[in-house]
C-alpha atoms as a PDB file:
ATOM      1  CA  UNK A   1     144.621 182.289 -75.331  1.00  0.00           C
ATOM      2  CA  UNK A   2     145.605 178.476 -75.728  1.00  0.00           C
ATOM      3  CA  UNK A   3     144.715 176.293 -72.730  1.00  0.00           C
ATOM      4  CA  UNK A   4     145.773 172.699 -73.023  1.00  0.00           C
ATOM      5  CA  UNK A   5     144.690 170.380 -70.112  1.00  0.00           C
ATOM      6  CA  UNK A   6     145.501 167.067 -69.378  1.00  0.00           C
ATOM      7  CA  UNK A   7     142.697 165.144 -68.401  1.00  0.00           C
ATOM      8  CA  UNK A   8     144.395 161.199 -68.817  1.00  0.00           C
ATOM      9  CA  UNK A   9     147.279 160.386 -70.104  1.00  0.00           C
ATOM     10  CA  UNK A  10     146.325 159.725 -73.325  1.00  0.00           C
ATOM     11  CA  UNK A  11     143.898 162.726 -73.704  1.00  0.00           C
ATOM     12  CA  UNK A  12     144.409 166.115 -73.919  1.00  0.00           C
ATOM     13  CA  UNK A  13     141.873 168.939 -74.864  1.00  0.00           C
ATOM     14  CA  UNK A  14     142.383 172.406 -76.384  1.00  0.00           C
ATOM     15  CA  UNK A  15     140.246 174.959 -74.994  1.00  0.00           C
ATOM     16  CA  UNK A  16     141.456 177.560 -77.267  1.00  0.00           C
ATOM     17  CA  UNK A  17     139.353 180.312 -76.025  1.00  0.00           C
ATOM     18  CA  UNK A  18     136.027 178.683 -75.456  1.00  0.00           C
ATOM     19  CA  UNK A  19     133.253 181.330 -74.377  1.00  0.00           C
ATOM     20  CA  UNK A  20     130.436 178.828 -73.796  1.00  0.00           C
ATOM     21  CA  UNK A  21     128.326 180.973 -71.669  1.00  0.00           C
ATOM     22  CA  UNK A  22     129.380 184.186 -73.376  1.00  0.00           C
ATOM     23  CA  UNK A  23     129.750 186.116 -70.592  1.00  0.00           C
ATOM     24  CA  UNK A  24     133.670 187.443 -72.091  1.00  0.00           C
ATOM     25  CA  UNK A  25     135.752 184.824 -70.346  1.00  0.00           C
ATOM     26  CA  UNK A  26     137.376 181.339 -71.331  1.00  0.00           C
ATOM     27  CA  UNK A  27     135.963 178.102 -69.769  1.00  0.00           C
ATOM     28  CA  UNK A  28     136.844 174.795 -69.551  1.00  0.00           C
ATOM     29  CA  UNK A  29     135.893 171.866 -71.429  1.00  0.00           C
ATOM     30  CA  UNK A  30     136.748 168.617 -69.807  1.00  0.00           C
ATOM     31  CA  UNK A  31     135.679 164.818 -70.984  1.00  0.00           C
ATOM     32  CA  UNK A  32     135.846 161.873 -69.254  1.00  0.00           C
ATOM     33  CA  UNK A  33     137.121 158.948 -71.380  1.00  0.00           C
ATOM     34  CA  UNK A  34     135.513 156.044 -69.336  1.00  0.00           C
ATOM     35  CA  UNK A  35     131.675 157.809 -69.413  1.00  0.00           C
ATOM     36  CA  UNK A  36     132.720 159.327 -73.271  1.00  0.00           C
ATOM     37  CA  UNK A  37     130.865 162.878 -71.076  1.00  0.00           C
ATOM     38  CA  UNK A  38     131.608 166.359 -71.899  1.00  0.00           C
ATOM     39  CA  UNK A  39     131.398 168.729 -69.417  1.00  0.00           C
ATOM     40  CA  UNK A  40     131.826 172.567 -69.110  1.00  0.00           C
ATOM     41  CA  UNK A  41     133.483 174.349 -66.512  1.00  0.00           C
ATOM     42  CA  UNK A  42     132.057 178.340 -66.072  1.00  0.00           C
ATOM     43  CA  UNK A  43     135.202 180.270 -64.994  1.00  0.00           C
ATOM     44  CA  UNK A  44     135.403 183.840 -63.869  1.00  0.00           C
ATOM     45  CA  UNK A  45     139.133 184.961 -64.314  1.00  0.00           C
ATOM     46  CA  UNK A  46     140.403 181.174 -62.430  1.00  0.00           C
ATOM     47  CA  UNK A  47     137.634 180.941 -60.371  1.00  0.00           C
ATOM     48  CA  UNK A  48     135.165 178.254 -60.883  1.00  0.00           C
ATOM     49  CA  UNK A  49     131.504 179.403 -61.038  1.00  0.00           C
ATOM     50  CA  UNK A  50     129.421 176.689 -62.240  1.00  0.00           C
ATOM     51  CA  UNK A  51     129.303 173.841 -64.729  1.00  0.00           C
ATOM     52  CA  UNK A  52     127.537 171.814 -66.949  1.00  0.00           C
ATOM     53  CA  UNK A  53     126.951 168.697 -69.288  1.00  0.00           C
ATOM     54  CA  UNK A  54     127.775 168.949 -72.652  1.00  0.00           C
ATOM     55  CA  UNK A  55     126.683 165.766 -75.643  1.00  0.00           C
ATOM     56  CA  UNK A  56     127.933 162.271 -75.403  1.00  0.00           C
ATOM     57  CA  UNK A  57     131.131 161.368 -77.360  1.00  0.00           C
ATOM     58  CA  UNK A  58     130.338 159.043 -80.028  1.00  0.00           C
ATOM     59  CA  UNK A  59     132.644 155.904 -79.741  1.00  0.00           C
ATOM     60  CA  UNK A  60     135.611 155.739 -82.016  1.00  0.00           C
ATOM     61  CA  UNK A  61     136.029 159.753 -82.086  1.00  0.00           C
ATOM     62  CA  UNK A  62     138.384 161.654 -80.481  1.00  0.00           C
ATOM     63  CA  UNK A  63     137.369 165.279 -78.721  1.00  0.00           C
ATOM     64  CA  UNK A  64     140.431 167.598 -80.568  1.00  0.00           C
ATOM     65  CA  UNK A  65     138.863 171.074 -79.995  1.00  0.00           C
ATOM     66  CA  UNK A  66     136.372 173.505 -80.072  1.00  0.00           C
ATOM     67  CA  UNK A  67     136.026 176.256 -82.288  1.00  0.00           C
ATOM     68  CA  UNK A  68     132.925 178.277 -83.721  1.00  0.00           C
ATOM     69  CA  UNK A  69     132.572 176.570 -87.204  1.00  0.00           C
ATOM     70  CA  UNK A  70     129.239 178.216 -87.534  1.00  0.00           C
ATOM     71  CA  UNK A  71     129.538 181.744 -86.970  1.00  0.00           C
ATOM     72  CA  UNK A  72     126.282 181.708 -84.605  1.00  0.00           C
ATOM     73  CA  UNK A  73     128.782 182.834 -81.414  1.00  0.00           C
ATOM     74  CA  UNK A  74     129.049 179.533 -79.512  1.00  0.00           C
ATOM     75  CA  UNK A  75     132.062 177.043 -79.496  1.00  0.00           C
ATOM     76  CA  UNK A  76     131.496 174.242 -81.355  1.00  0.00           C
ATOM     77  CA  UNK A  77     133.612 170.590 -81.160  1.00  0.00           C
ATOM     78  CA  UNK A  78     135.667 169.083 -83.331  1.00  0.00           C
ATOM     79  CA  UNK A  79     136.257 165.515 -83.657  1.00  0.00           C
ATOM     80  CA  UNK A  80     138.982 163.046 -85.475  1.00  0.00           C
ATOM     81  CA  UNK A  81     138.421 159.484 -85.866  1.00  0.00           C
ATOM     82  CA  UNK A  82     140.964 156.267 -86.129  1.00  0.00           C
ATOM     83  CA  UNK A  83     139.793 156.360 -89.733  1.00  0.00           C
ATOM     84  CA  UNK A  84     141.547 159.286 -90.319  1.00  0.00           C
ATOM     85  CA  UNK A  85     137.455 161.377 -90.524  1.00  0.00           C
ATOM     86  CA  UNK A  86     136.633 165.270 -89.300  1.00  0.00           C
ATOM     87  CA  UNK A  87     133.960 165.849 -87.786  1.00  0.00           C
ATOM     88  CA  UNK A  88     132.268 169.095 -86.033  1.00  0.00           C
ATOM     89  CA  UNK A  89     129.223 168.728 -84.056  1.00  0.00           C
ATOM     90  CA  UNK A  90     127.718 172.364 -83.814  1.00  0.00           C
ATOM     91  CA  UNK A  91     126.464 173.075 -80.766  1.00  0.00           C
ATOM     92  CA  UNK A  92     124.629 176.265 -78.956  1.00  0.00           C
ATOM     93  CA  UNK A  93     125.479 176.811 -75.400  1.00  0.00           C
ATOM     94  CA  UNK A  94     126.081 172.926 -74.206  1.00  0.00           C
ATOM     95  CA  UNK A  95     123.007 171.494 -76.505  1.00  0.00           C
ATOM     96  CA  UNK A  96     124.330 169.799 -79.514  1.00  0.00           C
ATOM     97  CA  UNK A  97     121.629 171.048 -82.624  1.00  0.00           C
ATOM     98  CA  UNK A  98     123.486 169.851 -85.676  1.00  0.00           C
ATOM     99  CA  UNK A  99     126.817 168.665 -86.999  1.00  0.00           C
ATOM    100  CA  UNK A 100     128.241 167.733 -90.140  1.00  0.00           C
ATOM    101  CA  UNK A 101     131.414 165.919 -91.469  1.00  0.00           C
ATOM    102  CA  UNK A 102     134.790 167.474 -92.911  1.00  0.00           C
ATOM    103  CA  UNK A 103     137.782 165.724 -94.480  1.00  0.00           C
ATOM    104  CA  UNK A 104     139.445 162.919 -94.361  1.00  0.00           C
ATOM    105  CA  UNK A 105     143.046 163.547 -93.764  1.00  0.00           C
ATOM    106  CA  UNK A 106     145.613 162.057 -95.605  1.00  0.00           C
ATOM    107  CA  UNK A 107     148.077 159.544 -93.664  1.00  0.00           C
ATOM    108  CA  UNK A 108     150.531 162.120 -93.504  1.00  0.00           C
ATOM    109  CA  UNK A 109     148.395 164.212 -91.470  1.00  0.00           C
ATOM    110  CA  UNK A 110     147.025 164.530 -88.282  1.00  0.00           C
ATOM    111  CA  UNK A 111     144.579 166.928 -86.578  1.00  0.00           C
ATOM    112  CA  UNK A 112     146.067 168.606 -83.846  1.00  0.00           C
ATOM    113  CA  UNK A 113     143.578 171.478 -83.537  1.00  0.00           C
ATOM    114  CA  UNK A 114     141.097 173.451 -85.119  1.00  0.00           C
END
């Protein structure tokens, strides 16, 4: 399931599914664009349970999604800069532990989500 939440109104996050606590249920990621924070929100069914930090947003990037690039179970994020530049930073629970560029798109393409 797709969750899209506006969070300003410039910024707008796909959850797409995100497990981060594995415990079978979607949660939310949210970021504040002032701070450049992530943050995870634990949800059971649509009932908060708990939350968390996740990494600092590098300046110049744009949060576009999460998806598990790495196959190791936990959501990673996905990032697009102005310059038109991927990136995915893999992470393992909220902990960032690696990350590596993709692509850069073509001006006749944007990244919408992963």
């Amino acid at each position: 399931m797709d969750v899209f939440i506006r969070l300003h109104r410039e910024q707008t996050v796909n959850c797409r599914g995100a497990d981060f606590n594995r415990d079978g249920r979607s949660d939310y990621l949210l970021f504040n664009p002032s701070t450049r924070q992530s943050a995870i929100r634990y949800l059971s069914g649509v009932k908060w349970v708990g939350s968390a930090y996740g990494p600092t947003i590098a300046s110049g990037y744009q949060l576009t999604g999460t998806a598990d690039f790495n196959g190791d179970g936990s959501p990673d994020y996905v990032f697009y800069a102005s310059t038109r530049q991927t990136a995915i930073w893999y992470l393992s629970g909220v902990t960032r532990v690696g990350g590596a560029y993709g692509p850069t798109l073509t001006a006749d393409w944007n990244l919408v989500a992963p």
